[in-house]
Protein backbone atom coordinates (compact mmCIF):
# COMPACT_ATOMS: atom_id res chain seq x y z
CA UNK A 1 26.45 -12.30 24.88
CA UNK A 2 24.60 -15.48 23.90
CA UNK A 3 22.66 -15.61 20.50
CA UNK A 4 19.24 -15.75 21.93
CA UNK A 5 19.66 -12.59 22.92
CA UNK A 6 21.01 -11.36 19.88
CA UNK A 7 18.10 -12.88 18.10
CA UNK A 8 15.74 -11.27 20.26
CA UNK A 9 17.56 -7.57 19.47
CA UNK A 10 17.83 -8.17 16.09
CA UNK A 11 13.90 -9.38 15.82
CA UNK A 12 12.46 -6.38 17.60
CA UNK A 13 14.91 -4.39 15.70
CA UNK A 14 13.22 -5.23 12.87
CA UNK A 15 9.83 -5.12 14.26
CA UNK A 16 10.63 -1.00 15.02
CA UNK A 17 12.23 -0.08 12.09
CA UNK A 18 9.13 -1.85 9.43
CA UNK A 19 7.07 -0.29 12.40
CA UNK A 20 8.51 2.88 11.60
CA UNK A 21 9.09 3.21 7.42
CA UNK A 22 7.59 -0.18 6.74
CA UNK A 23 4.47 1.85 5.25
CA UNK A 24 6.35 4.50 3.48
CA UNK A 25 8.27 1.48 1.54
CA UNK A 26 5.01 -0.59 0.31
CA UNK A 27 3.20 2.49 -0.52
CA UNK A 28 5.98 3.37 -2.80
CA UNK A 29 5.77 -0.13 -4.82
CA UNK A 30 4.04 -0.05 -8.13
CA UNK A 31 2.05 -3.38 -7.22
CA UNK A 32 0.84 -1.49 -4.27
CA UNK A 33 -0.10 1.40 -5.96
CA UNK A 34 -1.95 -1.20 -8.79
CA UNK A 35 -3.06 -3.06 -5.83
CA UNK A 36 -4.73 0.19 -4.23
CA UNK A 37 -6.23 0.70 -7.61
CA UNK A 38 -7.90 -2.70 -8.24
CA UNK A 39 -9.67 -2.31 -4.76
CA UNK A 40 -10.84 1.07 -5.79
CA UNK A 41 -12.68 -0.29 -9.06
CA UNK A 42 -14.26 -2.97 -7.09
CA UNK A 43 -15.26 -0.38 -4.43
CA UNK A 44 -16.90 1.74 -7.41
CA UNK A 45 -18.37 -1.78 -8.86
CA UNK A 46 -20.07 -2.69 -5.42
CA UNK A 47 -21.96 0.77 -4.58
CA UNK A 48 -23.01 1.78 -8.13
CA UNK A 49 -26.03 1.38 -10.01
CA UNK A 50 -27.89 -1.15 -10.75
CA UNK A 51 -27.37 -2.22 -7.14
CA UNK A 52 -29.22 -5.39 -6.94
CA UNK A 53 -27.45 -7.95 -8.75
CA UNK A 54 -27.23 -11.55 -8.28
CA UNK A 55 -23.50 -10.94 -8.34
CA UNK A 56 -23.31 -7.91 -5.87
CA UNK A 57 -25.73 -9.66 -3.46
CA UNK A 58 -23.32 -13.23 -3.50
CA UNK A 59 -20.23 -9.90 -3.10
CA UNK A 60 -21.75 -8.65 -0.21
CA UNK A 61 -23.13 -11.41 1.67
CA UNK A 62 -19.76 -13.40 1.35
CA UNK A 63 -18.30 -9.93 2.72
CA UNK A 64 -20.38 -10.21 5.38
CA UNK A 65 -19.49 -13.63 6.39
CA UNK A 66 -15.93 -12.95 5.98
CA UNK A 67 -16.17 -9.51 8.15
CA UNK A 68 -18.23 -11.30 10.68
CA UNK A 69 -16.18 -14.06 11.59
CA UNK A 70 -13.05 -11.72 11.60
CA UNK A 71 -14.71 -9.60 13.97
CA UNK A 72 -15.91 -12.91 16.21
CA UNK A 73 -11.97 -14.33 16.29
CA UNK A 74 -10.72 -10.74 17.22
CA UNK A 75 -13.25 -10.99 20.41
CA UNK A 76 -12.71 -14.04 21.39
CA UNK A 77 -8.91 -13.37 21.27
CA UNK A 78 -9.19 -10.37 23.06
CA UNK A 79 -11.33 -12.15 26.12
CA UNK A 80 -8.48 -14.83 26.29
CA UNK A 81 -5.72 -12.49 27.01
């Protein structure tokens, strides 16, 4: 057996099994679990009173921008293939 096929077993090998229990081992980490709660105090800082802030509007318009052009580059990779 050459090695490029080795390589190629061993890759997808490792592409099943993180496939598999890859999310069960992150979510056990503690800097996911901090991680999970950062995001969750800036969810609660975005949507609660007083809404209309010069730093929530700057939040969610460079959201916007950022969503927006992720969703353009997944379209335009899905019409080349």
């Amino acid at each position: 057996m050459n090695w490029e096929a080795i390589t190629v077993i061993i890759f997808f090998g490792v592409v099943i099994f993180f496939k598999q229990f890859g999310g069960d081992l992150i979510e056990r980490t503690k800097w996911h679990e901090n991680g999970r709660k950062k995001g969750q105090k800036r969810w609660e800082w975005a949507t609660t009173p007083p809404y209309f802030t010069l730093k929530k509007i700057l939040y969610w318009i460079l959201l916007s921008i950022v969503l927006g052009i992720y969703i353009y580059l997944g379209f335009q990779l899905e019409s080349i293939m």
